[in-house]
Protein backbone atom coordinates (compact mmCIF):
# COMPACT_ATOMS: atom_id res chain seq x y z
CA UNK A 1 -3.10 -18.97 -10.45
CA UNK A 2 0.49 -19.70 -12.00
CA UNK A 3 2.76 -20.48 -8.73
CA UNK A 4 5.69 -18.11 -10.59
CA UNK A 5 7.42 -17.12 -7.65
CA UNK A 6 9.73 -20.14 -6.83
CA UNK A 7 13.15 -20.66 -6.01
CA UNK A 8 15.81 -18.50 -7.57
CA UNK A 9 13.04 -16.39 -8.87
CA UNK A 10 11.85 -15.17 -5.50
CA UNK A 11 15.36 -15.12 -4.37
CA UNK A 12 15.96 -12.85 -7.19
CA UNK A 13 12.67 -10.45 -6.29
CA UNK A 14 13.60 -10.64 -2.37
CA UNK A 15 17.10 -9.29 -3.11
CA UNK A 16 15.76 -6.47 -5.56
CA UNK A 17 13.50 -5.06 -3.22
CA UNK A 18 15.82 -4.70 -0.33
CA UNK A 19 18.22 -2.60 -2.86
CA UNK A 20 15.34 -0.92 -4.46
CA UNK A 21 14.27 0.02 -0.66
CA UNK A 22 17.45 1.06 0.07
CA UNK A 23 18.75 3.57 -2.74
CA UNK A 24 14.80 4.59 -2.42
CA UNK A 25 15.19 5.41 1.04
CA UNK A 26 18.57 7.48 0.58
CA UNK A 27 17.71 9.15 -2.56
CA UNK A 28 14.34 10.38 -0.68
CA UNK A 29 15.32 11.26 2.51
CA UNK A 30 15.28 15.02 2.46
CA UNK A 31 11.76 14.41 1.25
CA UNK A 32 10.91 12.21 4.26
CA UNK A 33 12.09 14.44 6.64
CA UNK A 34 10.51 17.36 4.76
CA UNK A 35 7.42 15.21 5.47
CA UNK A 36 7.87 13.90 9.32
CA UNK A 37 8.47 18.09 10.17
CA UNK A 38 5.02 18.71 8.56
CA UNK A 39 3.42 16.38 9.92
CA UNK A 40 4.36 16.98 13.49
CA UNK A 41 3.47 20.72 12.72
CA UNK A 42 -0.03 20.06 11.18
CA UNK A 43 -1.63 18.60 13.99
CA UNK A 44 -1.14 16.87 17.25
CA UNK A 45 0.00 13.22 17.44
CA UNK A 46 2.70 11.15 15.87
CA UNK A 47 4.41 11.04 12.64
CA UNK A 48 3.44 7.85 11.76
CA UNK A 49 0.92 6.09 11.36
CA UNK A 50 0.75 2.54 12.28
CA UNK A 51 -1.78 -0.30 11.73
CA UNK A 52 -1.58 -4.18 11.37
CA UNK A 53 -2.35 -5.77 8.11
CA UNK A 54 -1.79 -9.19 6.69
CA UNK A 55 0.81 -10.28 4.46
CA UNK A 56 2.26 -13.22 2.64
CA UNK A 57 0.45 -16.14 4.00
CA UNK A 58 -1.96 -14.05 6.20
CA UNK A 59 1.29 -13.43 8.85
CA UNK A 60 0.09 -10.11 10.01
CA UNK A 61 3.22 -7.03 10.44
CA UNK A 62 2.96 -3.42 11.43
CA UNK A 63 2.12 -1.30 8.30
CA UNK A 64 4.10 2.52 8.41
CA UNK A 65 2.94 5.49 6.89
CA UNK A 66 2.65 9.58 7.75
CA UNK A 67 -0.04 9.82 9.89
CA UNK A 68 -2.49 12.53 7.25
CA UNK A 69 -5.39 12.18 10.08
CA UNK A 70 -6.09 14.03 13.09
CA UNK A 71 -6.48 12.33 16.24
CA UNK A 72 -9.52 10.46 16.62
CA UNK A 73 -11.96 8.22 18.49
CA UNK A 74 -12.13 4.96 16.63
CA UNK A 75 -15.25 2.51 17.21
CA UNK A 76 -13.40 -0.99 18.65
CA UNK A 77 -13.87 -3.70 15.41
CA UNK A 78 -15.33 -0.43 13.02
CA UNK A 79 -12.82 0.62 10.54
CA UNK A 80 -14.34 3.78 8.56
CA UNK A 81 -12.07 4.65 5.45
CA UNK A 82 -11.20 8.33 4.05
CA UNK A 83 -13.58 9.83 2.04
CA UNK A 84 -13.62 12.46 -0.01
CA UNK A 85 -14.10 15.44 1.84
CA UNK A 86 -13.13 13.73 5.22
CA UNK A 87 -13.12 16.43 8.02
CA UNK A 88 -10.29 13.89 9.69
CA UNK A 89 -7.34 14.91 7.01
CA UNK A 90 -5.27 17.48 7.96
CA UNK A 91 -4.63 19.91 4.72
CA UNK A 92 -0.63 18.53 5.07
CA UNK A 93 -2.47 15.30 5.28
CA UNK A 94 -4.64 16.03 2.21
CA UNK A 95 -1.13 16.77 -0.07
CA UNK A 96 0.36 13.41 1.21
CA UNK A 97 -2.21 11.28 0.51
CA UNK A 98 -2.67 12.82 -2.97
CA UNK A 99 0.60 12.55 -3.88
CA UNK A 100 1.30 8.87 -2.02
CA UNK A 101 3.76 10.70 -0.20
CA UNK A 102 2.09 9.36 2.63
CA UNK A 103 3.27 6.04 1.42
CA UNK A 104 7.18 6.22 1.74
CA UNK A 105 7.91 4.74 4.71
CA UNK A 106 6.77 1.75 4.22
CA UNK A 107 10.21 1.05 2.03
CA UNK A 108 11.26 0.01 5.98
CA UNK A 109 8.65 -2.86 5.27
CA UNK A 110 10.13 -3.87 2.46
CA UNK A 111 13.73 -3.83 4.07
CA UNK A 112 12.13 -5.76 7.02
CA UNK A 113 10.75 -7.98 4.86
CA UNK A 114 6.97 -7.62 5.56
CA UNK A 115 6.53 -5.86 1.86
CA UNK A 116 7.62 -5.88 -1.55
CA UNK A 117 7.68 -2.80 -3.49
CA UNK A 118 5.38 -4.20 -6.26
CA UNK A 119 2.29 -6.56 -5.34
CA UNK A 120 -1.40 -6.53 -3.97
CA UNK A 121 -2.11 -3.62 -1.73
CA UNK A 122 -2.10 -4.67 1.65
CA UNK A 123 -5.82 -3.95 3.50
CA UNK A 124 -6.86 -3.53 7.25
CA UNK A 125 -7.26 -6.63 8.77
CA UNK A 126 -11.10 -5.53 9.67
CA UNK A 127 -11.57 -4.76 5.73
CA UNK A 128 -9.94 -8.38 5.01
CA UNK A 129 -12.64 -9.84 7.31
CA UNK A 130 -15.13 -8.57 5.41
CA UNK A 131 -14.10 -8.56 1.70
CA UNK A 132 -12.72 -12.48 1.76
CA UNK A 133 -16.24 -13.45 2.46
CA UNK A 134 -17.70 -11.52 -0.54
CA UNK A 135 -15.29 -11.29 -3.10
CA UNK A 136 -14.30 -14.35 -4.90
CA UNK A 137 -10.64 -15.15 -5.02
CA UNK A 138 -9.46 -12.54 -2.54
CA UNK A 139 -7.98 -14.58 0.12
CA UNK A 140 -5.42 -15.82 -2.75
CA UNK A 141 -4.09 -12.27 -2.36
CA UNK A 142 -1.79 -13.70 0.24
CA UNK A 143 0.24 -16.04 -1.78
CA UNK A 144 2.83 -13.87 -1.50
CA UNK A 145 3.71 -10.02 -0.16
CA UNK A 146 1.87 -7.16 -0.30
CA UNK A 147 3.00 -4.10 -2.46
CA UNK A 148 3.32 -0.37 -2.05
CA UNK A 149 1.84 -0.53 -5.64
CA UNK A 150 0.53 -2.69 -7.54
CA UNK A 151 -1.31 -3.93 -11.32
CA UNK A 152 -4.45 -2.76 -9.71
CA UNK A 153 -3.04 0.72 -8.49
CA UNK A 154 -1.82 1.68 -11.91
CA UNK A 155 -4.66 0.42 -13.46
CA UNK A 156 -6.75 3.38 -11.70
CA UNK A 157 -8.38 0.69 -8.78
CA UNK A 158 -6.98 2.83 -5.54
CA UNK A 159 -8.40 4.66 -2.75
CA UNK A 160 -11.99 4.54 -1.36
CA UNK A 161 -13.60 1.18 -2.12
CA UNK A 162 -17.08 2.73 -1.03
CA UNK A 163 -18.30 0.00 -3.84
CA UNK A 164 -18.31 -3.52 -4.12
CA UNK A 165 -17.87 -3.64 -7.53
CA UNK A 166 -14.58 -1.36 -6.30
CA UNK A 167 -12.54 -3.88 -4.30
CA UNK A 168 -14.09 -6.74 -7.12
CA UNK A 169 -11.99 -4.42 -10.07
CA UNK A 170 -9.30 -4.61 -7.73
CA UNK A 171 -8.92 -8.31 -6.76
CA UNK A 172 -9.55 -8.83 -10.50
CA UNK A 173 -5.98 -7.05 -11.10
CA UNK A 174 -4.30 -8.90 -8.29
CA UNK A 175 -5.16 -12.20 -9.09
CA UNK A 176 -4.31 -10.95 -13.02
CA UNK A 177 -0.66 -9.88 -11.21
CA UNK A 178 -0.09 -13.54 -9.30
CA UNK A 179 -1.22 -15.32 -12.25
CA UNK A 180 1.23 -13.27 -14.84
CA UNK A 181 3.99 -12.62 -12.74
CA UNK A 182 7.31 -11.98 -14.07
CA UNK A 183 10.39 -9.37 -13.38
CA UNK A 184 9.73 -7.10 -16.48
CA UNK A 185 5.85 -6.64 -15.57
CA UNK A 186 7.17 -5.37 -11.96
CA UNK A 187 9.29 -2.80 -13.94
CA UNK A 188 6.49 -1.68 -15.65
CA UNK A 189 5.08 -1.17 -12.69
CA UNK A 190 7.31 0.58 -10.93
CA UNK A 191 7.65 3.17 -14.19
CA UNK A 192 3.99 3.43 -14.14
CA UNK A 193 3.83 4.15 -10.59
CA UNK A 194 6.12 7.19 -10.90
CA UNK A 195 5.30 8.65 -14.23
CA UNK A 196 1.72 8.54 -13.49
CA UNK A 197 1.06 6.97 -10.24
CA UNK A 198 2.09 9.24 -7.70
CA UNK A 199 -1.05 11.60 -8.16
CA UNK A 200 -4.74 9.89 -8.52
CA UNK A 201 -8.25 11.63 -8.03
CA UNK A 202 -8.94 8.43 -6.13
CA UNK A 203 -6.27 9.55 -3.57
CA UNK A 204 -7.81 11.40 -0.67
């Protein structure tokens, strides 16, 4: 895997995501309020939800997103994902997580620093657990942050990874990503992402 993000480089990608956070986070802030109201009307709980998941050289940080599930019991060490059809999503819940609207407030990762905007999608610690000792390559994944999308999201490799071969497809990408790194690929990205990324049938 190319070690591409050095020096002035990652200086460079630090300092764009912080901006890029921040005009995101102004220019959609009607929208996230929109959201945090609809969410605290759809169901009772918070407005966000928060989990732990690993980043750049497996520190683990607080993950934010609109909570899109109804309260629930939760088996201690058992993490069960969405699935399609999954009683637990709240119809406002449903829309968010189709349209990765779920997803904006995580830009306050990326101004914290726990998340770029473009890299490998960050995973539940107890689904890291598992998949490093199964899928080859996956624990290089934390060479540097995780994204709020990614070569593998816009490559259709997103949602439910009910499949082996799933999360396999996906690593594939990221380790494709970390080994071709480079400022104009993250563009394309980030155009991909919102001319075609924003919906998914594997978003549910």
């Amino acid at each position: 895997i190319s070690a591409c993000l050095v020096g002035s480089e990652m200086c460079i990608r630090d300092s764009f995501d912080r901006f890029f956070a921040l005009g995101a986070l102004l220019a959609v802030s009607p929208i996230l309020l929109a959201c945090a109201i609809a969410v605290k009307l759809s169901s009772r709980g918070p407005v966000f939800f928060k989990q732990r998941r690993k980043g750049a050289d497996g520190r683990v940080f607080t993950i934010y997103k609109f909570r899109t599930m109804r309260i629930h019991a939760q088996q201690a060490g058992v993490l069960e994902q969405a699935k399609r059809g999954d009683p637990r999503i709240t119809r406002v819940g449903g829309f968010l997580r189709r349209t990765s609207l779920d997803e904006l407030p995580q830009f306050f990762n990326v101004l914290r620093g726990d998340m770029s905007v473009v890299g490998p999608r960050p995973h539940a610690l107890e689904h890291d657990d598992l998949y490093q000792k199964v899928v080859s390559g996956y624990i290089h994944r934390y060479r540097i942050k995780p994204g709020i999308t990614g070569w593998a999201q816009v490559n259709g490799f997103r949602g439910e990874t009910d499949r082996i071969e799933k999360m396999e497809g996906r690593v594939a990408h990221d380790l494709y990503y970390l080994g071709n790194w480079s400022f104009g690929l993250d563009m394309k990205i980030i155009f991909a992402t919102i001319f075609k990324g924003l919906r998914h049938t594997n978003a549910y």
